[in-house]
Protein backbone atom coordinates (compact mmCIF):
# COMPACT_ATOMS: atom_id res chain seq x y z
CA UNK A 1 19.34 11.88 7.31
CA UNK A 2 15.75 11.77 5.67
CA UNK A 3 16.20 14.17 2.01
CA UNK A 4 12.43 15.21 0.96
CA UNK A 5 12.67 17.88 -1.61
CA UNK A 6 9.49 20.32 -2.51
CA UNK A 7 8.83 19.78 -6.26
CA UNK A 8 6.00 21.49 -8.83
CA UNK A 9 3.46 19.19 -8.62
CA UNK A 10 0.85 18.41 -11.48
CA UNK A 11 -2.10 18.59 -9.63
CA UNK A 12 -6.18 19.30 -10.20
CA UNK A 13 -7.68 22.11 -10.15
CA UNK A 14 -9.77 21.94 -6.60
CA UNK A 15 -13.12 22.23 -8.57
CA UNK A 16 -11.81 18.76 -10.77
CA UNK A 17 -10.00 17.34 -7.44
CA UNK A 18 -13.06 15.43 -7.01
CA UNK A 19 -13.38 13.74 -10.26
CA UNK A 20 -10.07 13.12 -11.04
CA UNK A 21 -9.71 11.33 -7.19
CA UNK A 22 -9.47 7.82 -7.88
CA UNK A 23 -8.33 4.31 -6.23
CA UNK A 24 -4.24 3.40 -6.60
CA UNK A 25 -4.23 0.91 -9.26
CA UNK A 26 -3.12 -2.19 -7.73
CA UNK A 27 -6.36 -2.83 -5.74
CA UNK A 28 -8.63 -2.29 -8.68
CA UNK A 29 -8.78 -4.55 -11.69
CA UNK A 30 -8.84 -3.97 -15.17
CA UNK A 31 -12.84 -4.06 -15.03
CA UNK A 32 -12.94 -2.87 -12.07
CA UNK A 33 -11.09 0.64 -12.96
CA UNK A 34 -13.41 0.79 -16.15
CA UNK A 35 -16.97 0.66 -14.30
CA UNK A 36 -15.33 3.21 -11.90
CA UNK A 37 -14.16 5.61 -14.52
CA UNK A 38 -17.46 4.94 -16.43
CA UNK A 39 -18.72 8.18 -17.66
CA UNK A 40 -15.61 10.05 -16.00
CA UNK A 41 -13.33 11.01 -18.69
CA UNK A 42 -11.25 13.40 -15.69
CA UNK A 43 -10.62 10.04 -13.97
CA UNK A 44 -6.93 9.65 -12.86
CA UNK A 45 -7.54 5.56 -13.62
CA UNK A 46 -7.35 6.60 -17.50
CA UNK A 47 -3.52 7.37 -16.53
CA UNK A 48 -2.85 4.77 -14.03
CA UNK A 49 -5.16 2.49 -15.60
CA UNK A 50 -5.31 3.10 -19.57
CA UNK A 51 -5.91 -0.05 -20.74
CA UNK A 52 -9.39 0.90 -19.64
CA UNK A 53 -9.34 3.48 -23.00
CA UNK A 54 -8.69 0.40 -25.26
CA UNK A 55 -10.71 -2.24 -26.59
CA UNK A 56 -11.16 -5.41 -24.26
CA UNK A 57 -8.71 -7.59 -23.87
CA UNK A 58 -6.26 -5.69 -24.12
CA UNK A 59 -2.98 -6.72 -22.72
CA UNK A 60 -2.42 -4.77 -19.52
CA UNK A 61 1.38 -4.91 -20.13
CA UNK A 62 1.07 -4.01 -24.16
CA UNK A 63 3.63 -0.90 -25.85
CA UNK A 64 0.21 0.86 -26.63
CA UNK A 65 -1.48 0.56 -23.07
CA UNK A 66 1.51 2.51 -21.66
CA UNK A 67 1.36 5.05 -24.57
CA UNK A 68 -2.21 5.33 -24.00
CA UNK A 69 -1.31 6.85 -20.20
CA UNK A 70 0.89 9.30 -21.64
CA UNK A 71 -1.72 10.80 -24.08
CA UNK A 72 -4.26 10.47 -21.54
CA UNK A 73 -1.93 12.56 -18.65
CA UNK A 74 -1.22 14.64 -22.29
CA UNK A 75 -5.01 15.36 -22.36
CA UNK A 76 -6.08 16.35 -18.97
CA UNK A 77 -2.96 18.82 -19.03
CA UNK A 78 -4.22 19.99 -22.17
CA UNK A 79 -8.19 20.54 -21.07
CA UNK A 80 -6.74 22.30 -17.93
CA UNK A 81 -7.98 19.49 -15.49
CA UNK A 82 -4.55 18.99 -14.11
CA UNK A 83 -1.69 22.30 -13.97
CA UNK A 84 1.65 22.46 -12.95
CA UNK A 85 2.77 24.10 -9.51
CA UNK A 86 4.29 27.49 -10.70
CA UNK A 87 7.18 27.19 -8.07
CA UNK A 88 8.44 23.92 -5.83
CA UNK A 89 6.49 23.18 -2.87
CA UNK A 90 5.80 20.68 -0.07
CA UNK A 91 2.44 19.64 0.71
CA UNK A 92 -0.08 18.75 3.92
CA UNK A 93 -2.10 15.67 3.40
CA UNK A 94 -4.60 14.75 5.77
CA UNK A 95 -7.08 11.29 5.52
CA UNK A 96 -9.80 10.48 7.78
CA UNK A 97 -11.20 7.31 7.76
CA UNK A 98 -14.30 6.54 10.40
CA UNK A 99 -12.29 7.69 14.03
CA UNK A 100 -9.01 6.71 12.49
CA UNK A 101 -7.39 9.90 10.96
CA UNK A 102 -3.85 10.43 9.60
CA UNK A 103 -1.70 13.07 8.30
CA UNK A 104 1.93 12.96 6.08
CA UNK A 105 3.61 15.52 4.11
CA UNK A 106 3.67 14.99 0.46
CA UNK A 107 7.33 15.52 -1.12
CA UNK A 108 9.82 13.90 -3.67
CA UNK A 109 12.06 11.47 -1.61
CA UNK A 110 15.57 10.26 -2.82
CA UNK A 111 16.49 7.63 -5.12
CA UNK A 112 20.10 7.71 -4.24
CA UNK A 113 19.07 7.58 -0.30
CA UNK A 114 16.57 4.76 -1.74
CA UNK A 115 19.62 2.60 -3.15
CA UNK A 116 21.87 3.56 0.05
CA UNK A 117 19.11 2.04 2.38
CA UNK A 118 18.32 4.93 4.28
CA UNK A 119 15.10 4.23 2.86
CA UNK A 120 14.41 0.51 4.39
CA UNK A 121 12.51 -2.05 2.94
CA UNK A 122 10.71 -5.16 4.35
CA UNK A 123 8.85 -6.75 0.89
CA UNK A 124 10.82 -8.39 -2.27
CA UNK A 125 9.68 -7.40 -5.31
CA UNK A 126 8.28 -9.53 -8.12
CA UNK A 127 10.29 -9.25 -11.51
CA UNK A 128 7.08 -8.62 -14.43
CA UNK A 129 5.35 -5.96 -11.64
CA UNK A 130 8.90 -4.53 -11.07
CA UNK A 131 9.25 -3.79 -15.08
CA UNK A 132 5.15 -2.92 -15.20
CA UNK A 133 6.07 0.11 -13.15
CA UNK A 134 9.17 0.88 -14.69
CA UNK A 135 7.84 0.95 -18.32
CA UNK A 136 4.71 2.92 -17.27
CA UNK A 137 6.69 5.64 -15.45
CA UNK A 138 9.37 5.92 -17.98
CA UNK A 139 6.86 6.78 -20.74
CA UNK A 140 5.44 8.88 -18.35
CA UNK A 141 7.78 10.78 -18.08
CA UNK A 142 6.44 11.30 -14.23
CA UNK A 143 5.82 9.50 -11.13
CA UNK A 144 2.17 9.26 -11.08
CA UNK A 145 1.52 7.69 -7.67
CA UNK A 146 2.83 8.16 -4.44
CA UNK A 147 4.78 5.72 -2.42
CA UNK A 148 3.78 5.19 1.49
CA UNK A 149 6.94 6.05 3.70
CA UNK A 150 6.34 6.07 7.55
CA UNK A 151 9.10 7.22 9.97
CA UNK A 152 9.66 6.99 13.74
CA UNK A 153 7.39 10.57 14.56
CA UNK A 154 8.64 13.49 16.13
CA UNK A 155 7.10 16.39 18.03
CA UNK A 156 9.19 19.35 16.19
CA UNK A 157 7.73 17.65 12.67
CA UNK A 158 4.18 17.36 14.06
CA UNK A 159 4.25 20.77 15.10
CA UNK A 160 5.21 22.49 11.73
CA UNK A 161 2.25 19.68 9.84
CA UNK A 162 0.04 21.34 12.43
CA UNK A 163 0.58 24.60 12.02
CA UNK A 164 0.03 24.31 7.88
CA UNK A 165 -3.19 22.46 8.34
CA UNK A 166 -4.44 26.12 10.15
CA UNK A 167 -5.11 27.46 7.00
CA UNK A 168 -7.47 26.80 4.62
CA UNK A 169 -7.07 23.35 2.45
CA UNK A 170 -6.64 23.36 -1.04
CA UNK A 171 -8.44 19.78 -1.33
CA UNK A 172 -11.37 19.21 0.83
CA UNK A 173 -13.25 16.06 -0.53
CA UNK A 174 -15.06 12.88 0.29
CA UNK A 175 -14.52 10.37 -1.89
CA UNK A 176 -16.89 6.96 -2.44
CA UNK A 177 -15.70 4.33 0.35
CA UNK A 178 -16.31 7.24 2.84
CA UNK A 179 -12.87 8.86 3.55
CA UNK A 180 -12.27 12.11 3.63
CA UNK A 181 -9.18 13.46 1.93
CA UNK A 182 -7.60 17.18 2.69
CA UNK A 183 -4.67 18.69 0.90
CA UNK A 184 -2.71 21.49 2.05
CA UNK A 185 -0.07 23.69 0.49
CA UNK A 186 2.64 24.79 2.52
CA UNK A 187 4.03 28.16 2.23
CA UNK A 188 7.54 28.51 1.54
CA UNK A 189 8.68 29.40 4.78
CA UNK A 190 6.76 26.53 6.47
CA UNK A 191 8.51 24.08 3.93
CA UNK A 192 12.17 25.32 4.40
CA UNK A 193 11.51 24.32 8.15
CA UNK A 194 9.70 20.85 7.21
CA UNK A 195 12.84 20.12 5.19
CA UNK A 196 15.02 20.84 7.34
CA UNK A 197 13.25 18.76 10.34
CA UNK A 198 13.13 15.67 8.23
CA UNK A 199 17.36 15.64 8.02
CA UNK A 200 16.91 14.84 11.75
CA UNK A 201 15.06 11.60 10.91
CA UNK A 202 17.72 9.06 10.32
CA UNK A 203 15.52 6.60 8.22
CA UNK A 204 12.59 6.30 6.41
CA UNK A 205 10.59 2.79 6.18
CA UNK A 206 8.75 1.77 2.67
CA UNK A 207 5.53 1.07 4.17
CA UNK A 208 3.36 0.96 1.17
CA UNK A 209 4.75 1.15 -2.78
CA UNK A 210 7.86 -1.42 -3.11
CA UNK A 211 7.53 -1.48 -6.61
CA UNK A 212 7.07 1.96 -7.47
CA UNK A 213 10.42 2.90 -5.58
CA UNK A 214 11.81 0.18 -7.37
CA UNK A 215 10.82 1.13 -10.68
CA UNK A 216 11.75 4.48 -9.68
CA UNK A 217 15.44 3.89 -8.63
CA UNK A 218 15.91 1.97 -12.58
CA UNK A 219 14.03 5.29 -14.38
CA UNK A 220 16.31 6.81 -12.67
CA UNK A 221 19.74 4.59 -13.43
CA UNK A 222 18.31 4.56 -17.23
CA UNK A 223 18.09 8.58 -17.45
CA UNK A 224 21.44 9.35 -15.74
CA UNK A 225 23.02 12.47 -17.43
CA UNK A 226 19.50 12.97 -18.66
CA UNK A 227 17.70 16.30 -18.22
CA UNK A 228 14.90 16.36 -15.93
CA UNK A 229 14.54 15.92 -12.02
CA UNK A 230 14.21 11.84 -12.01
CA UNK A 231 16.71 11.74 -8.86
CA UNK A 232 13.71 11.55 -6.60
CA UNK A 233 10.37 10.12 -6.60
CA UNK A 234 7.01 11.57 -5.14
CA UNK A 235 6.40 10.07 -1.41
CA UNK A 236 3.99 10.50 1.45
CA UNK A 237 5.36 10.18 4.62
CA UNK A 238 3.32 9.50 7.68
CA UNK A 239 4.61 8.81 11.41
CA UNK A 240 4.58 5.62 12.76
CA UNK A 241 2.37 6.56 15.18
CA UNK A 242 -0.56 7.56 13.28
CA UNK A 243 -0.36 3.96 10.75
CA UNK A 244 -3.42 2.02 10.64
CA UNK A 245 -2.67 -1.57 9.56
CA UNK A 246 -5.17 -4.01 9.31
CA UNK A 247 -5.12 -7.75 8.85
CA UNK A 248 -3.71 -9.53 5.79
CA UNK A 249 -5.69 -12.71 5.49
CA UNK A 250 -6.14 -15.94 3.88
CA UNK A 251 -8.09 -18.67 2.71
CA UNK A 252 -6.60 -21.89 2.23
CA UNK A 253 -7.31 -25.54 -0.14
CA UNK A 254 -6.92 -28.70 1.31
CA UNK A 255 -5.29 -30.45 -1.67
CA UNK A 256 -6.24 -34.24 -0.02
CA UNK A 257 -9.77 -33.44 0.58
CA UNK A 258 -10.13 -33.65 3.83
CA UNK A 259 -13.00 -33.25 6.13
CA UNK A 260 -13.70 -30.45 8.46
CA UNK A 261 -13.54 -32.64 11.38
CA UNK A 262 -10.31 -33.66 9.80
CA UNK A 263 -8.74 -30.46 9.07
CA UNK A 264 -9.75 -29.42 13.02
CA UNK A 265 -8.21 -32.49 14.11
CA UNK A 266 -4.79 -31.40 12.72
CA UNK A 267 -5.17 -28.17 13.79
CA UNK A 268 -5.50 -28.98 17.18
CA UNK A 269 -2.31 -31.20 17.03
CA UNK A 270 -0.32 -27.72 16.86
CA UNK A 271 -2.52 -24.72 18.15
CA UNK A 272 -5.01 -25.02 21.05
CA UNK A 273 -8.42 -24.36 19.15
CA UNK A 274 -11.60 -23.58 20.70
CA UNK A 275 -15.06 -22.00 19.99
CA UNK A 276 -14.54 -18.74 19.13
CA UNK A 277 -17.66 -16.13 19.67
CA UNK A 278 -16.07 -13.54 16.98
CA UNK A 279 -13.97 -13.73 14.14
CA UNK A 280 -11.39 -11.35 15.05
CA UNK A 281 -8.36 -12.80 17.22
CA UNK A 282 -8.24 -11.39 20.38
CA UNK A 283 -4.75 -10.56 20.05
CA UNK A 284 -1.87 -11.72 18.94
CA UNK A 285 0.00 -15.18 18.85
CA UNK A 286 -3.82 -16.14 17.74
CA UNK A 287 -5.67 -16.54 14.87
CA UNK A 288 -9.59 -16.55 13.83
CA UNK A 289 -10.28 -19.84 11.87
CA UNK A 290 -13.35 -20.38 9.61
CA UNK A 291 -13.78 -23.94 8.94
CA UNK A 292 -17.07 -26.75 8.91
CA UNK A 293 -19.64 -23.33 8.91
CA UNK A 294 -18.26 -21.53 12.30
CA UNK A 295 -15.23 -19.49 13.65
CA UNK A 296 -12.61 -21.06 15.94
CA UNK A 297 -10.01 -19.87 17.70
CA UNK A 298 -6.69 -20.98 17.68
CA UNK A 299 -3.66 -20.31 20.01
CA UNK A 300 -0.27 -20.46 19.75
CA UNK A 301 1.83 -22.32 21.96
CA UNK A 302 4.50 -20.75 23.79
CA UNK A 303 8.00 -22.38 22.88
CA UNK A 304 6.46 -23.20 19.17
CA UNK A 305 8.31 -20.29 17.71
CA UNK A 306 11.51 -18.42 17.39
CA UNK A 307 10.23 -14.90 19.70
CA UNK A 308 13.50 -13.58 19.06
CA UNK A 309 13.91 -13.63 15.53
CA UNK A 310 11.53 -10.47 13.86
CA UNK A 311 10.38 -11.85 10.91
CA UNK A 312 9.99 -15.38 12.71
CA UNK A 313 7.70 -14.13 15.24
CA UNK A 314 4.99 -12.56 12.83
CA UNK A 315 1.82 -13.71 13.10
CA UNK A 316 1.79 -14.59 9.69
CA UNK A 317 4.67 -16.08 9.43
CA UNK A 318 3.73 -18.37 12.05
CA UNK A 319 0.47 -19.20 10.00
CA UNK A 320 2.64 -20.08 7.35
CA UNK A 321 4.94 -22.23 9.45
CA UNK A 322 2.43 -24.00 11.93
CA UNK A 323 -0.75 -24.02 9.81
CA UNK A 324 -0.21 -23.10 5.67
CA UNK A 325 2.69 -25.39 5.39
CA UNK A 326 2.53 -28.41 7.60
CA UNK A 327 -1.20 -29.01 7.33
CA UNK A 328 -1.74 -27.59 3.65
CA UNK A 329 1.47 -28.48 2.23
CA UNK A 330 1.79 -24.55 0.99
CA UNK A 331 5.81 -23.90 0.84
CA UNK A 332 5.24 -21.24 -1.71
CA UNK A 333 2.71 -19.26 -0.43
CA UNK A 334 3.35 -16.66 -3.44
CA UNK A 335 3.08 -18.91 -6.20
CA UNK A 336 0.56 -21.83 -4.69
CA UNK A 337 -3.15 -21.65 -5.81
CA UNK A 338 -4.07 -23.29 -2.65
CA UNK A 339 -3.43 -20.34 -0.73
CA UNK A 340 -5.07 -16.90 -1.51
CA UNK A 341 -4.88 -13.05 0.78
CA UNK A 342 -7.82 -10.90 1.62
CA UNK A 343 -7.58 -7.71 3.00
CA UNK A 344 -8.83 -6.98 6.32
CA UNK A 345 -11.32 -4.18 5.19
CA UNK A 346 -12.71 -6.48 3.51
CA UNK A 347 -14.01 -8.38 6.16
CA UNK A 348 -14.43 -11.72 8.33
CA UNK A 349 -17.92 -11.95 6.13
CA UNK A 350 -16.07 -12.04 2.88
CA UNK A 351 -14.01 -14.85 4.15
CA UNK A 352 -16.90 -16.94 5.29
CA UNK A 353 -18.54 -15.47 1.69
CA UNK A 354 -15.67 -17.30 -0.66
CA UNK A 355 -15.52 -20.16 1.61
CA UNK A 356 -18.71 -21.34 0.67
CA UNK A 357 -18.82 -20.01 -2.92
CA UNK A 358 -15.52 -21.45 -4.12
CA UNK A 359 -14.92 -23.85 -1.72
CA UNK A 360 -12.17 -23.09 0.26
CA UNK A 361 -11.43 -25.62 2.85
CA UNK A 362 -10.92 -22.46 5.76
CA UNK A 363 -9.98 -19.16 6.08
CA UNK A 364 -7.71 -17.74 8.72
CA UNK A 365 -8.13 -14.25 10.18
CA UNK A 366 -5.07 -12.73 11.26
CA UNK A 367 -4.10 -10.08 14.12
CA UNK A 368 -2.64 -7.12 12.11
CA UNK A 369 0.85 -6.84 11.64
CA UNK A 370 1.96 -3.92 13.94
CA UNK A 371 4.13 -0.70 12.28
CA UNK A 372 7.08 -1.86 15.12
CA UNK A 373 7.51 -5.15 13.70
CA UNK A 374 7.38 -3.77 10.17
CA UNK A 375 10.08 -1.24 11.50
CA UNK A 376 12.01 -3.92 13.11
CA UNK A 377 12.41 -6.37 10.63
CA UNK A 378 13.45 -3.58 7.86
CA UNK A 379 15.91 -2.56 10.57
CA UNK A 380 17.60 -5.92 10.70
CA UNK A 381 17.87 -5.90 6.63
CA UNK A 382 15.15 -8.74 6.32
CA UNK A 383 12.02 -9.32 4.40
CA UNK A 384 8.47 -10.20 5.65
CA UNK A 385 6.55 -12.66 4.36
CA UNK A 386 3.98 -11.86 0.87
CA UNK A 387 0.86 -9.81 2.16
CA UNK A 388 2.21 -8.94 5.59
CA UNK A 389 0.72 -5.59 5.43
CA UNK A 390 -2.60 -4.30 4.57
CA UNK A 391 -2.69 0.03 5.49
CA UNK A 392 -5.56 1.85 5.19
CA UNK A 393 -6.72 4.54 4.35
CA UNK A 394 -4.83 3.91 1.15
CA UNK A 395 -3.51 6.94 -0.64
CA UNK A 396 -5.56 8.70 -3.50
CA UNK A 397 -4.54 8.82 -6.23
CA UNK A 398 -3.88 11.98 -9.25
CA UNK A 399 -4.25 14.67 -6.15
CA UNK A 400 -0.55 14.97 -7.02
CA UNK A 401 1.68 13.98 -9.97
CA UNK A 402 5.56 14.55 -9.97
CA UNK A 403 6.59 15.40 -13.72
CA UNK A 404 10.36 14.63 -14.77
């Protein structure tokens, strides 16, 4: 069964919600978060993001940058930006994002159900980010950002998440890309029954937020017998059915030099390529390819690939297999510099940007990953490729903190 536990969240006040909104801070840089927070000292970045307080250059991973985010949650507790929930609750979050719109409940999910495997997985984690997030929420003292959990949806949970959203929002903001971001509080009552309709739900699915779990479960194996409620770590969990995942792509370096015409030539010796009149694939077992100043398309062949095997049968997987490695000699896609990801919101126009500015021998736009294959290969205990996944609307980040 699926534990989600109401908890007192450390959350804005709704006339600062706006100002302390702010991107998670693995898709911003270092100088990215500081022109963003520019002139913003309620800006949730100087928490998940407080090297941006220090002088430049500062090592992201120094004892004094993680310090820095305690005194800086410290302060915005202090100047009454941010209070604590009097009482435990659960909470409504809506998103909206051009048509696409999404709802989860926001709640503190279970470290010991986390280490059981009831909450699945589908990414490994890398060692130094693993530690990042375990240092920074240690000295914390509080889990900061949310992880992304998706489960299978069912009608008896939409129907209580529906019936919250019919009152008024706490949260009702637009923040700078465009999305719209609404935050409910659920009354007692309304919780009890959310609760207990989630210990229906047999597993929950990491969709978004490996290493914060991570780092979560080892705060929490470090602070055993230890006062405070680290036994669970703040969550929003959407149904499957209302993910949006767009494509993970990539640009790779042709480390002999080859021509276009060359490249093409190889291509077509595994794919069937042709002239493609958009960028997108049309579906998948295809895949956009921007190479000698146009977009081709390039087609699987049936046979070519294990269709039985989950993780095999990715799209990106098979990019890897019939394209990144053979033809690029990439057999470490996570560690080669002749291979880099883009994000599908992005867009086909920032591929075609960095192919010509940094030379790039092509790029390769993917058909998205789809939530049933994430769901299937976390079922069968395996791991999906790096950058498998790209969700949007991504989570905002400082609506809600979950203090030890």
């Amino acid at each position: 069964m699926a534990i989600l536990r109401p908890f007192r969240a450390l959350r804005p006040t709704p006339e600062n919600a706006v100002r302390v909104a702010s991107p998670p801070y693995d898709v911003v840089s270092t100088a990215e978060a500081r022109e963003l927070a520019r002139g913003n000292a309620d800006s949730f970045l100087r928490v998940s993001r407080p090297e941006i307080d220090l002088p430049p250059g500062t090592d992201e991973h120094a004892p004094e940058v993680y310090a820095q985010a305690r005194r800086n949650l410290d302060e915005l507790v202090a100047r009454g930006v941010l209070r604590q929930e009097r009482e435990p609750r659960l909470y409504v979050y809506a998103q909206k994002m051009g048509t696409h719109r999404q709802t989860g409940l926001v709640a503190c999910a279970s470290v010991e159900e986390y280490v059981a495997d009831v909450i699945k997985k589908h990414e490994k984690t890398r060692a130094d980010k693993e530690d990042d997030r375990t240092r920074h929420i240690d000295v914390l003292g509080a889990h900061d950002e949310p992880v992304f959990l998706t489960y299978l949806a069912r009608q008896e949970i939409d129907r209580e998440v529906e019936a919250v959203k019919r009152g008024a929002p706490e949260y009702d903001l637009v923040t700078p890309d465009g999305v719209e971001h609404r935050l409910w509080v659920a009354p007692p009552e309304a919780g009890a029954r959310l609760e207990a309709a989630f210990r229906k739900v047999p597993v929950l699915y990491v969709a978004d937020g490996h290493h914060r779990s991570a780092a979560a479960a080892r705060v929490h194996a470090q602070r055993v017998g230890q006062p405070g409620e680290h036994d669970g770590f703040l969550a929003v969990v959407f149904p499957h059915d209302q993910m949006q995942i767009l494509a993970y792509n990539r640009l790779a370096r042709d480390p002999q030099g080859r021509t276009p015409e060359a490249l093409l030539a190889a291509l077509r010796e595994r794919l069937d390529l042709e002239p493609a009149p958009r960028p997108e694939p049309d579906g998948p077992l295809s895949f956009g390819v921007y190479c000698g100043g146009r977009w081709w398309r390039a087609r699987v062949r049936p046979g070519t690939y294990d269709a039985r095997d989950p993780v095999a049968s990715l799209d990106c997987s098979i990019a890897q297999d019939q394209i990144l490695g053979p033809i690029f000699g990439i057999t470490d896609p996570r560690r080669d510099t002749n291979v880099d990801f883009v994000g599908g919101i992005r867009g086909a126009k920032e591929l075609e940007k960095r192919v010509a500015a940094e030379g790039w021998s092509l790029a390769l736009h993917l058909f998205p990953t789809r939530i049933e294959q994430l769901m299937a290969v976390s079922d069968a205990g395996l791991l999906m490729p790096p950058k498998s996944t790209w969700f949007e609307p991504k989570l905002r980040s400082g609506l809600f903190a979950h203090p030890f």
